[in-house]
PDB file of N, CA and C in Angstrom:
ATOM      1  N   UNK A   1      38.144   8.891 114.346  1.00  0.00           N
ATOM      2  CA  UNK A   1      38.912   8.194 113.323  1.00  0.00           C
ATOM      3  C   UNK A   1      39.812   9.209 112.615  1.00  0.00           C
ATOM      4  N   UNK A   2      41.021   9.250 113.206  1.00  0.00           N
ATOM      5  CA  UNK A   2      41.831  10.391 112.862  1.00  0.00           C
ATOM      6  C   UNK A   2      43.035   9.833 111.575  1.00  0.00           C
ATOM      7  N   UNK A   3      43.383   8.578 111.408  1.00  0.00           N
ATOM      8  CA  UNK A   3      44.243   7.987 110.696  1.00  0.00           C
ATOM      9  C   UNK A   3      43.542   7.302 109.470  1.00  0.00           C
ATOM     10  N   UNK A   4      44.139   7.353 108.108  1.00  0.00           N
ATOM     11  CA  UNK A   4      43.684   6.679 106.733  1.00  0.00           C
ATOM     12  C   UNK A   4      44.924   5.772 106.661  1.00  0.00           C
ATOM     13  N   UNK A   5      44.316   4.336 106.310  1.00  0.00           N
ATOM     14  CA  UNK A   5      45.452   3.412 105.696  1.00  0.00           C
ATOM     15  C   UNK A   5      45.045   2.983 104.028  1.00  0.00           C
ATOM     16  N   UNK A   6      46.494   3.334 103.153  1.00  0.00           N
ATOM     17  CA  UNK A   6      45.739   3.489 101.674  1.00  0.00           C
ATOM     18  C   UNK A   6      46.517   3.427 100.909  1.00  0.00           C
ATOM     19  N   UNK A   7      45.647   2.725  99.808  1.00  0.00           N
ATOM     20  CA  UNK A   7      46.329   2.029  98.266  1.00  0.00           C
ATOM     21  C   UNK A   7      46.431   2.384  97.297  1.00  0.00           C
ATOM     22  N   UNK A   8      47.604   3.227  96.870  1.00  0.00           N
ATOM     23  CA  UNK A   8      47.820   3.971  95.766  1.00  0.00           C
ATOM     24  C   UNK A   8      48.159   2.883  94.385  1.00  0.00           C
ATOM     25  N   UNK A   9      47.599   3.083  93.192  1.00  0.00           N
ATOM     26  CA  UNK A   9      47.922   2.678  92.057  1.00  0.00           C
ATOM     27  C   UNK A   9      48.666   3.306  90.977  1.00  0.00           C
ATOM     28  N   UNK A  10      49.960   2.887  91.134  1.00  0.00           N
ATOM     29  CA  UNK A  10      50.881   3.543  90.376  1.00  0.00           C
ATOM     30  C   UNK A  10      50.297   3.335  88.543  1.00  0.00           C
ATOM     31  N   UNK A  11      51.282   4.161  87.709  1.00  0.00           N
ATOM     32  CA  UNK A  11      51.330   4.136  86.436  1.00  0.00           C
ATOM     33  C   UNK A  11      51.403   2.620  85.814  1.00  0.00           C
ATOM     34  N   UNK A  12      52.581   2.280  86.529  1.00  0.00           N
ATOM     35  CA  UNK A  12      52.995   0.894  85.970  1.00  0.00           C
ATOM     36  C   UNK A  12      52.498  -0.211  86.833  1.00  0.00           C
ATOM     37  N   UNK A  13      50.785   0.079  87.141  1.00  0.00           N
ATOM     38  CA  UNK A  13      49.778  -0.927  88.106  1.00  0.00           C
ATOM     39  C   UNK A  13      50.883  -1.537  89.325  1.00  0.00           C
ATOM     40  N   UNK A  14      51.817  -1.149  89.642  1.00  0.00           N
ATOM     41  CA  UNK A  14      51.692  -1.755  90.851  1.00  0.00           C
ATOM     42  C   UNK A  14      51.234  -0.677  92.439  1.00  0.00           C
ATOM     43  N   UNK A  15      51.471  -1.557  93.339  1.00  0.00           N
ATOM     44  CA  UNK A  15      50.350  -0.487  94.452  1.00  0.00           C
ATOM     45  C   UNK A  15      51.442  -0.371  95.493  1.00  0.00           C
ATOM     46  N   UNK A  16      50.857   1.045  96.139  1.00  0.00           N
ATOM     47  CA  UNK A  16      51.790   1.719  97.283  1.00  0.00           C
ATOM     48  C   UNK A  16      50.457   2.008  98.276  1.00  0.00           C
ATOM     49  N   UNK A  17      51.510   1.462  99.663  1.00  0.00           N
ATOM     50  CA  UNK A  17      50.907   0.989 100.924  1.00  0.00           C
ATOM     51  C   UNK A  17      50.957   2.560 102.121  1.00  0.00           C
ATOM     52  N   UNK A  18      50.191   3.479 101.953  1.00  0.00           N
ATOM     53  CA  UNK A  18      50.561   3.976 103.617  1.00  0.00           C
ATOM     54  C   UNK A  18      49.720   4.630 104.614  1.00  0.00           C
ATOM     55  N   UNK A  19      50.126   5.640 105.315  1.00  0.00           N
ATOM     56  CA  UNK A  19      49.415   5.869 106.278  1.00  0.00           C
ATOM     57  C   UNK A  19      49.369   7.566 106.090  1.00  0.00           C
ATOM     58  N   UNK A  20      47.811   8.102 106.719  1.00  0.00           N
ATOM     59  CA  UNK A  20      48.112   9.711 106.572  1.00  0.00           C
ATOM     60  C   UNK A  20      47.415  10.127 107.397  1.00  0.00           C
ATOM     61  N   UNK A  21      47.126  10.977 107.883  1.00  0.00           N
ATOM     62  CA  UNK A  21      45.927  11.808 108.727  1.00  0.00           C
ATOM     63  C   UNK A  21      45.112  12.686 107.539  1.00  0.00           C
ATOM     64  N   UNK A  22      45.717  12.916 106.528  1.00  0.00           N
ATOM     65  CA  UNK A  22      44.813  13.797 105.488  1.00  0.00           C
ATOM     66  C   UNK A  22      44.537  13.009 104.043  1.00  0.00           C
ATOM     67  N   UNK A  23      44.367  12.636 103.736  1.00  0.00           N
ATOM     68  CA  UNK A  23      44.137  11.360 102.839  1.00  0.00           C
ATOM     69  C   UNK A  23      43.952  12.200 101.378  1.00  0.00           C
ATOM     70  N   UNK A  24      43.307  13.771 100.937  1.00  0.00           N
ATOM     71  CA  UNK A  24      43.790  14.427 100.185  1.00  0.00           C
ATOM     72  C   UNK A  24      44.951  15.002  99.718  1.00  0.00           C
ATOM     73  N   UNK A  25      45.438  15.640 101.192  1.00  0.00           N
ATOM     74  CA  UNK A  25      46.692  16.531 101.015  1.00  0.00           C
ATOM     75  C   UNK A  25      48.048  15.105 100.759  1.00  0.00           C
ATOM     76  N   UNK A  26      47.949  13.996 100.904  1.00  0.00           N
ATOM     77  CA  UNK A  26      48.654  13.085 101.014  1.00  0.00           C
ATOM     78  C   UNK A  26      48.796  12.644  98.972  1.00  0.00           C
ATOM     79  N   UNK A  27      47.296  12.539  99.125  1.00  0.00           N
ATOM     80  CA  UNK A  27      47.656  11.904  97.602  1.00  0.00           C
ATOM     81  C   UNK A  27      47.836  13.540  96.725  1.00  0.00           C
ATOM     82  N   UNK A  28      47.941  14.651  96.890  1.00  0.00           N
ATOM     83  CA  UNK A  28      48.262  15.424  95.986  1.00  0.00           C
ATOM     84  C   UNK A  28      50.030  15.304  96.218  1.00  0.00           C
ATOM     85  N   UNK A  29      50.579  15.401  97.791  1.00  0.00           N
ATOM     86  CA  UNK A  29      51.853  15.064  97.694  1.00  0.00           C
ATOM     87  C   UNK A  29      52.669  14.123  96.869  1.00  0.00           C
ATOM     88  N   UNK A  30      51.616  12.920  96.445  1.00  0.00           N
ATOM     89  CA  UNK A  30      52.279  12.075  96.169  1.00  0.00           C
ATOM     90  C   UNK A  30      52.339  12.140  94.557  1.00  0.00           C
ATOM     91  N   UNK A  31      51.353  12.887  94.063  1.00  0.00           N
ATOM     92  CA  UNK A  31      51.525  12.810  92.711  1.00  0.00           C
ATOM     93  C   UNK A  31      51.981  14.797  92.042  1.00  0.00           C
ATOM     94  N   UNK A  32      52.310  15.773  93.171  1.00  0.00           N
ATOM     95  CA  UNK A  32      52.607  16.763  92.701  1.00  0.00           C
ATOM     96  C   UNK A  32      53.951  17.168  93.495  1.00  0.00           C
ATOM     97  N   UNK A  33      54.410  16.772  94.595  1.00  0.00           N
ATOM     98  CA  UNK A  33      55.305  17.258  95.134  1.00  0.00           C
ATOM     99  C   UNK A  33      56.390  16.396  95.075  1.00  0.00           C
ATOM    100  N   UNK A  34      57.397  17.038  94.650  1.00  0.00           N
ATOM    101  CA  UNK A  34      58.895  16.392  94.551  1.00  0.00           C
ATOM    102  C   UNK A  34      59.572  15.783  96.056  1.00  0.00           C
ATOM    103  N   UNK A  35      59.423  17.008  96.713  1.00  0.00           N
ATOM    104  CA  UNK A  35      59.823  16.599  98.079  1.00  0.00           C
ATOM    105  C   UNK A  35      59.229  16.203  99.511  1.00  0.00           C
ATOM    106  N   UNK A  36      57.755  16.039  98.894  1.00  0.00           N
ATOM    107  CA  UNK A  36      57.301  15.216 100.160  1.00  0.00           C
ATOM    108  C   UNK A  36      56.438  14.101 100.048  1.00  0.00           C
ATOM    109  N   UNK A  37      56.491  13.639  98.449  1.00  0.00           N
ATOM    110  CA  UNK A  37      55.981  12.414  97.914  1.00  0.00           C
ATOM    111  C   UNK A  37      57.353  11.428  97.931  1.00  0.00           C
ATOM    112  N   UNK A  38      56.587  10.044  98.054  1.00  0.00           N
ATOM    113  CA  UNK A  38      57.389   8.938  98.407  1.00  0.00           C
ATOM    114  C   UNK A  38      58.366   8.805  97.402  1.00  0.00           C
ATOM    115  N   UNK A  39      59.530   8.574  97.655  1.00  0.00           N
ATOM    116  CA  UNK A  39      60.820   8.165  96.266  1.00  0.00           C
ATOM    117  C   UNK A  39      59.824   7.465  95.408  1.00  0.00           C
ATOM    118  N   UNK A  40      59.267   6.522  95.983  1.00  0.00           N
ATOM    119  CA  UNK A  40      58.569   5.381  95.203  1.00  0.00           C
ATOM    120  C   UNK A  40      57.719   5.642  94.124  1.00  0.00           C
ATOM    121  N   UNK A  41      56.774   6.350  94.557  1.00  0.00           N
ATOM    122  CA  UNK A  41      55.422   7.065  94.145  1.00  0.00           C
ATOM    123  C   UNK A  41      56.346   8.312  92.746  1.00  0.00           C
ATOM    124  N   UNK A  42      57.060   9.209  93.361  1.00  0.00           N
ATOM    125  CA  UNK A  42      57.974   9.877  92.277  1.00  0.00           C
ATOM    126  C   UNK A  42      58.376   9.710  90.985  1.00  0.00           C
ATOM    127  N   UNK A  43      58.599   8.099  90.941  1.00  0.00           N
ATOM    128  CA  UNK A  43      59.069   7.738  89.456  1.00  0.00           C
ATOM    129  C   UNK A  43      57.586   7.147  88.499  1.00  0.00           C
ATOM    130  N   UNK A  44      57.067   6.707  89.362  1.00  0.00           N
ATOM    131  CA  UNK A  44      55.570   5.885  89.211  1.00  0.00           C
ATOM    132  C   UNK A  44      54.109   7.213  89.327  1.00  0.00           C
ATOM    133  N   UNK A  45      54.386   8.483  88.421  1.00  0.00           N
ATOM    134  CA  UNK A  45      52.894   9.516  88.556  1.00  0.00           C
ATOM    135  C   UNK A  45      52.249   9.151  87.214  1.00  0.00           C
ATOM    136  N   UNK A  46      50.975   8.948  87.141  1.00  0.00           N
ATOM    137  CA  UNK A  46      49.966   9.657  88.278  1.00  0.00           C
ATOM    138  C   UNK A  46      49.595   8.525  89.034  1.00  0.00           C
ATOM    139  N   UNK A  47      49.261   8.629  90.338  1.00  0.00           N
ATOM    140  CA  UNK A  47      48.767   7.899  91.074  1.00  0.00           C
ATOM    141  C   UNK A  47      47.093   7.941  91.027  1.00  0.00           C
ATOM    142  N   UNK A  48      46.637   6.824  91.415  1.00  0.00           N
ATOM    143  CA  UNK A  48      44.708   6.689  91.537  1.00  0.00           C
ATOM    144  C   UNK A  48      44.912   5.836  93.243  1.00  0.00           C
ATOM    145  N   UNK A  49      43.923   6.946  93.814  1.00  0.00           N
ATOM    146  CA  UNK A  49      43.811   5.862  95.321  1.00  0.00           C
ATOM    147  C   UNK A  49      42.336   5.179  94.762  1.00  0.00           C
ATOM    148  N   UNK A  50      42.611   3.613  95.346  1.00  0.00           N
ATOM    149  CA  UNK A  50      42.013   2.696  95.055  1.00  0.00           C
ATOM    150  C   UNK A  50      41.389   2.052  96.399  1.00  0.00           C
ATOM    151  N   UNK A  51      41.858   2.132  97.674  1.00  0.00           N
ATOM    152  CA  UNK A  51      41.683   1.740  98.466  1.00  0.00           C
ATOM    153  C   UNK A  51      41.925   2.636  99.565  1.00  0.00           C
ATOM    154  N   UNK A  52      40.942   2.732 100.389  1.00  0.00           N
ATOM    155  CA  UNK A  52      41.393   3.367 102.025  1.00  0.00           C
ATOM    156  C   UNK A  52      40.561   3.204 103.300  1.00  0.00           C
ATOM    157  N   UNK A  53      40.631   3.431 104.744  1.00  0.00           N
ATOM    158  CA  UNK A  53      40.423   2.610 105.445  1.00  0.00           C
ATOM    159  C   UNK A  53      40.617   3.664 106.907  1.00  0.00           C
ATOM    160  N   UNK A  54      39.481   3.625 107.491  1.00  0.00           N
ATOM    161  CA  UNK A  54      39.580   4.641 108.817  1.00  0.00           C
ATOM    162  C   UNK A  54      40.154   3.784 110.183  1.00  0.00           C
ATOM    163  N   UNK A  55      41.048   4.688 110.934  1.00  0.00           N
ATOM    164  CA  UNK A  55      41.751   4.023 111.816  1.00  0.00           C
ATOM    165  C   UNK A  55      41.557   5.250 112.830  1.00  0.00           C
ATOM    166  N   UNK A  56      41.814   4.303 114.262  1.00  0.00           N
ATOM    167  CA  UNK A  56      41.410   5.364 115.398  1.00  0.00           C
ATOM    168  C   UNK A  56      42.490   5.973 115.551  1.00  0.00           C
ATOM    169  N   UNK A  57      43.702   5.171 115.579  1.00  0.00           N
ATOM    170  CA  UNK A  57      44.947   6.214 116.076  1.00  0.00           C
ATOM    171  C   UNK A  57      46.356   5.487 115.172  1.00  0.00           C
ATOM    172  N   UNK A  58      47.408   6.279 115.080  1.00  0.00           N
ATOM    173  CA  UNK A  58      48.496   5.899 114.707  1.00  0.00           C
ATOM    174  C   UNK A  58      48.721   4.453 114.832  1.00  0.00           C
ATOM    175  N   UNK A  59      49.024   4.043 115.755  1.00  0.00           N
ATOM    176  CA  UNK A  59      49.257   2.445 116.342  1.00  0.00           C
ATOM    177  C   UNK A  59      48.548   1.353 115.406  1.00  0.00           C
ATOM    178  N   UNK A  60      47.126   1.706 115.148  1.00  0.00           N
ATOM    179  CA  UNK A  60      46.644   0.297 114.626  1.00  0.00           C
ATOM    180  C   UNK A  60      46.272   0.924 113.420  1.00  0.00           C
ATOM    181  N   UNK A  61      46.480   1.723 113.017  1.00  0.00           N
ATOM    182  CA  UNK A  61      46.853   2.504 111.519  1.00  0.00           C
ATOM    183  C   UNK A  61      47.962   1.947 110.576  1.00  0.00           C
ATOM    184  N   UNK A  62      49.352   2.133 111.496  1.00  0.00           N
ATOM    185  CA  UNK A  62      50.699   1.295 111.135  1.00  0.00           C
ATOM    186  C   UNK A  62      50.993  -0.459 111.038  1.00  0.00           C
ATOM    187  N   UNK A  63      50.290  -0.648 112.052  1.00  0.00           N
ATOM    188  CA  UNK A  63      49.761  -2.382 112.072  1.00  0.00           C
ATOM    189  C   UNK A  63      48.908  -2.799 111.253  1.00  0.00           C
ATOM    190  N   UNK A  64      47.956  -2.187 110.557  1.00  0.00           N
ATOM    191  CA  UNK A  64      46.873  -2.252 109.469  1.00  0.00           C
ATOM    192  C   UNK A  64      48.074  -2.180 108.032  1.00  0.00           C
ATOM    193  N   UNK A  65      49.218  -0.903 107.945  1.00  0.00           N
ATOM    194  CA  UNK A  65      49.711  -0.938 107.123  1.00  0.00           C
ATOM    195  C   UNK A  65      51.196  -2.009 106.684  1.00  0.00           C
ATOM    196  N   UNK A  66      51.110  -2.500 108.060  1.00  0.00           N
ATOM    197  CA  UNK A  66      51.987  -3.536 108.142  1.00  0.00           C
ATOM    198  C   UNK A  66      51.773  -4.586 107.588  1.00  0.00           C
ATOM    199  N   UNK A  67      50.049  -5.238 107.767  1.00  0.00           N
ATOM    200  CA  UNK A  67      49.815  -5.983 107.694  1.00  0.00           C
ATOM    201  C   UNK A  67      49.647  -6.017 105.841  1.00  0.00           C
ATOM    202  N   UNK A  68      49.329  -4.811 105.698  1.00  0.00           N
ATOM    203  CA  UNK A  68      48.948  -5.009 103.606  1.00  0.00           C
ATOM    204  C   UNK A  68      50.292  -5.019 103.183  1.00  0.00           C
ATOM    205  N   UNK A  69      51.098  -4.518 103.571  1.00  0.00           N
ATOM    206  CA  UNK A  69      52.562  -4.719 103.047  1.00  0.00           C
ATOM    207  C   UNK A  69      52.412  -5.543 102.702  1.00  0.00           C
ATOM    208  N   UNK A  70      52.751  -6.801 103.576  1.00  0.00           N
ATOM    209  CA  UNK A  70      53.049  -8.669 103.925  1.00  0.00           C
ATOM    210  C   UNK A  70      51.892  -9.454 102.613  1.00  0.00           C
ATOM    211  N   UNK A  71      51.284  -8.835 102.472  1.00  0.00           N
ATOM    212  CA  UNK A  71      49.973  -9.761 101.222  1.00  0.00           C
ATOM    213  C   UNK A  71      50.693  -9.306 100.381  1.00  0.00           C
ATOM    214  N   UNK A  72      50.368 -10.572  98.836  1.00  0.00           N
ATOM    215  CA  UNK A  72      51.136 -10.769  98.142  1.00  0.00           C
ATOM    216  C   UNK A  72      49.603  -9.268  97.173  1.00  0.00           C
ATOM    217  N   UNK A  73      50.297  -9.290  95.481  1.00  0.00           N
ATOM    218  CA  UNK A  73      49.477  -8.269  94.938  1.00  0.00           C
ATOM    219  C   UNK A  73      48.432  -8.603  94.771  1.00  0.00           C
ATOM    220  N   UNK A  74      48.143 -10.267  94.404  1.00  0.00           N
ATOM    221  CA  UNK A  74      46.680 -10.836  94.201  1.00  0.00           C
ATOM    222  C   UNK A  74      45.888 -10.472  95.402  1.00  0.00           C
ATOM    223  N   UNK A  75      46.559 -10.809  96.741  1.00  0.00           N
ATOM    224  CA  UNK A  75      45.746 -10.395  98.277  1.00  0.00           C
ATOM    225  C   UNK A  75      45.444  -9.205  97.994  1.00  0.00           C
ATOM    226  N   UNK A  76      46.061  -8.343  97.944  1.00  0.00           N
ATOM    227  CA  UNK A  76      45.906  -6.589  97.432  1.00  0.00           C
ATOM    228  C   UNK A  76      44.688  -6.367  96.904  1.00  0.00           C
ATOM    229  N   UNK A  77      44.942  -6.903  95.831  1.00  0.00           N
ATOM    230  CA  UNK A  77      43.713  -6.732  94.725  1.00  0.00           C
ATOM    231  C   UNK A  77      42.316  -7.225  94.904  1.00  0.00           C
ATOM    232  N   UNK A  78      42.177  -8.327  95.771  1.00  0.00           N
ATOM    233  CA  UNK A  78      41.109  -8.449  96.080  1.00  0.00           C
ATOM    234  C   UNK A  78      40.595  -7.689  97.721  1.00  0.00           C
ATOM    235  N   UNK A  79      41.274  -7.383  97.992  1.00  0.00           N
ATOM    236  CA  UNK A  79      40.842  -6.205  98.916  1.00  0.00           C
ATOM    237  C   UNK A  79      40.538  -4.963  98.653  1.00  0.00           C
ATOM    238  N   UNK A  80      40.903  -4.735  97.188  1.00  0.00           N
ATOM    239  CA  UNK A  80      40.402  -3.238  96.398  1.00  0.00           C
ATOM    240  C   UNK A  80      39.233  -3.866  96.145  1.00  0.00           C
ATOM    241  N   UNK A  81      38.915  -4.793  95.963  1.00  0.00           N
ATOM    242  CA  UNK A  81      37.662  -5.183  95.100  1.00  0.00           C
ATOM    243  C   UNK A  81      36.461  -5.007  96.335  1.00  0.00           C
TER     244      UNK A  81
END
């Protein structure tokens, strides 16, 4: 299980969807690094991961993250739960 699919909780509660192989070094990017944290995540620090999820490989990692995109925030939220 080499891939994490995962739910970041921005400042202003709303949530960011993605994919990493390092699921630490990812969320320090996202809440310390200018240039390799998401535009998104950038304006919206500190982030809290709330959700995450082991995947065998890239492919159904991205299809997993495809699929949380598409749910509305209530779907979201009860999948953190």
């Amino acid at each position: 299980m080499d891939w994490t699919v995962y739910i970041l909780r921005c400042s202003d509660n709303s949530l960011y969807t993605g994919i990493t192989r390092d699921i630490n070094r990812r969320l320090s990017e996202h809440n310390h690094n200018d240039r390799l944290a998401a535009a998104y995540t950038r304006a919206r620090r500190p982030l809290t991961l709330v959700y995450h999820e082991m995947h065998v490989d890239r492919s159904s990692a991205s299809k997993r993250e495809a699929m949380i995109k598409k749910m509305t925030k209530a779907e979201k939220e009860i999948l953190i739960k």
